[in-house]
C-alpha atoms as a PDB file:
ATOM      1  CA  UNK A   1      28.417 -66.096  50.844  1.00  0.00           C
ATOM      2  CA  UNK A   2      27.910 -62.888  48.561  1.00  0.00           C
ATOM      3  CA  UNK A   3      31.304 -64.091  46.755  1.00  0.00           C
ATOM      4  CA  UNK A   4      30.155 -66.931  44.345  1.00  0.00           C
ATOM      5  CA  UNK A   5      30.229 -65.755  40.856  1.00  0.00           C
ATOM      6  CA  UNK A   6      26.518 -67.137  40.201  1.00  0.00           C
ATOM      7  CA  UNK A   7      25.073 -65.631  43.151  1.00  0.00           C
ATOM      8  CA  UNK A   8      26.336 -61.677  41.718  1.00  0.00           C
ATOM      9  CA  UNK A   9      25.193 -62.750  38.480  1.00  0.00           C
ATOM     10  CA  UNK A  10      21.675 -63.616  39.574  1.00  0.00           C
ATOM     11  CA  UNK A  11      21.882 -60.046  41.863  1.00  0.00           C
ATOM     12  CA  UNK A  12      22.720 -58.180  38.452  1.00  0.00           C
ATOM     13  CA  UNK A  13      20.175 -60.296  36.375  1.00  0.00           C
ATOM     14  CA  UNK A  14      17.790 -59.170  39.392  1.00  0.00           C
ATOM     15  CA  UNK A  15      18.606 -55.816  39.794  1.00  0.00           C
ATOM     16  CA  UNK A  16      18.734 -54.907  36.432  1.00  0.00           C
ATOM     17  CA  UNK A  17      15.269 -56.783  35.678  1.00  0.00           C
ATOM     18  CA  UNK A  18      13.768 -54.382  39.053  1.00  0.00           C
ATOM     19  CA  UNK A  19      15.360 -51.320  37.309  1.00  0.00           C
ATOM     20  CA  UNK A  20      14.445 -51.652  33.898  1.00  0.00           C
ATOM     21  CA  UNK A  21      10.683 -52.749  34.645  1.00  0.00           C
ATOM     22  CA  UNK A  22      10.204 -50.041  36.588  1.00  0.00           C
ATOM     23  CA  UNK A  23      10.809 -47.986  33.816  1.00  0.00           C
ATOM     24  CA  UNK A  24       8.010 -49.574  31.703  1.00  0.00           C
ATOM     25  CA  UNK A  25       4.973 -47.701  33.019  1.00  0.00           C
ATOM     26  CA  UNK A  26       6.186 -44.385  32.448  1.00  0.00           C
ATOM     27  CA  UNK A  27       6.723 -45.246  28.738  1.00  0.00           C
ATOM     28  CA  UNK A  28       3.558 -46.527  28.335  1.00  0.00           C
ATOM     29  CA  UNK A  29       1.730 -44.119  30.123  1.00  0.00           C
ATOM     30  CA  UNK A  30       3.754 -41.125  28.425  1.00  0.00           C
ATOM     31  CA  UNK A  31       3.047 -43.413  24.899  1.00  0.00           C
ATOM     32  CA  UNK A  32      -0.597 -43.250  25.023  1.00  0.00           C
ATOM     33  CA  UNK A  33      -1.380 -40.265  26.266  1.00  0.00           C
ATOM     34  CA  UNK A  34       1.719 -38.225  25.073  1.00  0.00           C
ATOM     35  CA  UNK A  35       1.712 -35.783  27.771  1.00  0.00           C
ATOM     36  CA  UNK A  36       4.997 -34.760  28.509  1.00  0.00           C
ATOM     37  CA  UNK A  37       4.642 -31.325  30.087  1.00  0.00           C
ATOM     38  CA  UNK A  38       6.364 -32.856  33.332  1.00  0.00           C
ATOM     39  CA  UNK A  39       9.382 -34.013  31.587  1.00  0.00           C
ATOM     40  CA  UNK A  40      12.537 -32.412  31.876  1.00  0.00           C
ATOM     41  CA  UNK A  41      14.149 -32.304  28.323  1.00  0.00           C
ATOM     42  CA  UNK A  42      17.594 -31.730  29.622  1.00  0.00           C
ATOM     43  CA  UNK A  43      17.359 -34.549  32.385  1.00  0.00           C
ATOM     44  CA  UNK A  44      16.039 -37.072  29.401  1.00  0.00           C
ATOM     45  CA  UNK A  45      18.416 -36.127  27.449  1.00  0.00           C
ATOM     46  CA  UNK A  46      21.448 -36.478  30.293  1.00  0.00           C
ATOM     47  CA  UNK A  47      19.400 -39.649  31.437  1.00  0.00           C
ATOM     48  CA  UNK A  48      19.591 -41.129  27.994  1.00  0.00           C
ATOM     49  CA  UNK A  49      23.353 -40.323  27.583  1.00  0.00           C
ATOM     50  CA  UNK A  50      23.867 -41.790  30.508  1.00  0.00           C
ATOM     51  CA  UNK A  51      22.506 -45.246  29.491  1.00  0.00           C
ATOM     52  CA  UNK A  52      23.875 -45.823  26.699  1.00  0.00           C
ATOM     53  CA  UNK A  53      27.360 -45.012  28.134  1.00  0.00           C
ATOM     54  CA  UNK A  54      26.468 -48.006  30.970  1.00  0.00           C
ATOM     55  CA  UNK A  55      25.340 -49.831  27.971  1.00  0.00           C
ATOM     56  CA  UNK A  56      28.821 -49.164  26.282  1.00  0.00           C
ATOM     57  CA  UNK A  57      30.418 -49.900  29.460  1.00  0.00           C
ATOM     58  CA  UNK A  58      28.522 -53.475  29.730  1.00  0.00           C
ATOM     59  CA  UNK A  59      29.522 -54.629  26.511  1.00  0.00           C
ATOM     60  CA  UNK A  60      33.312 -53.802  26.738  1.00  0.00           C
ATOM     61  CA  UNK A  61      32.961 -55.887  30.530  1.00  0.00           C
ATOM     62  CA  UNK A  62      30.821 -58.540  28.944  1.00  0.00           C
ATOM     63  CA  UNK A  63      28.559 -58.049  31.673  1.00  0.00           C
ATOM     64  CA  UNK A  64      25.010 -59.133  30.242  1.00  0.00           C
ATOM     65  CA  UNK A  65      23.049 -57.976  33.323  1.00  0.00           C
ATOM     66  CA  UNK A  66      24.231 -54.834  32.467  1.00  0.00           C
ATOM     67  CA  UNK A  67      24.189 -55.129  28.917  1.00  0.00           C
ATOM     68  CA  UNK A  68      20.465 -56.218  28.864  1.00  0.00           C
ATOM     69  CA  UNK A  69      19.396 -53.905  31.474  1.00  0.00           C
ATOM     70  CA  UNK A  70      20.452 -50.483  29.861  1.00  0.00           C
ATOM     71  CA  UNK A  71      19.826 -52.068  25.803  1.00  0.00           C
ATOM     72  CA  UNK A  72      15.838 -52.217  27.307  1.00  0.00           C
ATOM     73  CA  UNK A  73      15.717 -49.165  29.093  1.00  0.00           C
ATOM     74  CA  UNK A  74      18.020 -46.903  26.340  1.00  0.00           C
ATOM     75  CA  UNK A  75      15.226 -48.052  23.915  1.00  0.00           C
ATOM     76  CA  UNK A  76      12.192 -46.988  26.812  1.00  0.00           C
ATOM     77  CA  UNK A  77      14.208 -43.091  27.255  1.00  0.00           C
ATOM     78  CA  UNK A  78      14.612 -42.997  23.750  1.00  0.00           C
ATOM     79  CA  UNK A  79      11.072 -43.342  23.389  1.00  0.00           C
ATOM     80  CA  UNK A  80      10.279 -40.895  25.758  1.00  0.00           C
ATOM     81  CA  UNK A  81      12.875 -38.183  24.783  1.00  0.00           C
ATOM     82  CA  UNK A  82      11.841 -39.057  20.942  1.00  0.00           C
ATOM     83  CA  UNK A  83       8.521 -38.375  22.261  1.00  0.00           C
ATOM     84  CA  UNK A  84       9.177 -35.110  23.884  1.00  0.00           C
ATOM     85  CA  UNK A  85      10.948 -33.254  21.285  1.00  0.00           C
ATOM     86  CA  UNK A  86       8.138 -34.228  18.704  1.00  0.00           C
ATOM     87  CA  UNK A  87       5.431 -33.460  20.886  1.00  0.00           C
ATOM     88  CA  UNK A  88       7.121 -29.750  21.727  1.00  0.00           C
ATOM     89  CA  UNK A  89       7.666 -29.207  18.319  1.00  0.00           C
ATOM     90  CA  UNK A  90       4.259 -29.723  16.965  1.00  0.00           C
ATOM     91  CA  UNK A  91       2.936 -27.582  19.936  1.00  0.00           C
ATOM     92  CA  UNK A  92       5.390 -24.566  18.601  1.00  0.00           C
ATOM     93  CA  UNK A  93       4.548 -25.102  15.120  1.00  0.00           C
ATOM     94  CA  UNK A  94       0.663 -24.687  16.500  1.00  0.00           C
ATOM     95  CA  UNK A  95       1.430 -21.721  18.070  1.00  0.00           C
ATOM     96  CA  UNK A  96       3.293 -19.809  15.362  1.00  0.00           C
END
């Protein structure tokens, strides 16, 4: 039965390990070759927000699954937000 407190916990631990690895390619792959022309600054910057509020949230539950999952992938948008402001700015500087 879906009710046993180890059984959820293994579903977050799951979930959140599915979520958060799916995540990993597009930070590498946005990493190396630091094109970011098909990133939305505004939804990075709402996604990123919105992580580390569910990361926020997590810690005042105590709920590592949650905890874990959005302390990885706040990091990984970060990254790629970090990433896209530089990049734009360098390419406006060039242009000036």
């Amino acid at each position: 039965m879906l009710t046993s407190p180890d059984l959820i916990e293994w579903i977050g631990y799951a979930a959140a390990m599915l979520t958060t690895c799916s995540f990993v390619p597009q930070a590498v792959l946005t990493l190396r070759t630091r094109d970011v022309s098909g990133i939305s600054t505004g939804m990075y910057t709402s996604f990123t927000l919105g992580v580390a509020l569910w990361f926020v949230y997590g810690l005042s539950m105590g709920a590592w699954p949650i905890i874990l999952a959005n302390a990885v992938t706040l990091v990984l948008a970060a990254t790629i937000l970090g990433t896209k402001l530089v990049v734009e700015r360098q390419q406006a500087i060039r242009t000036d």
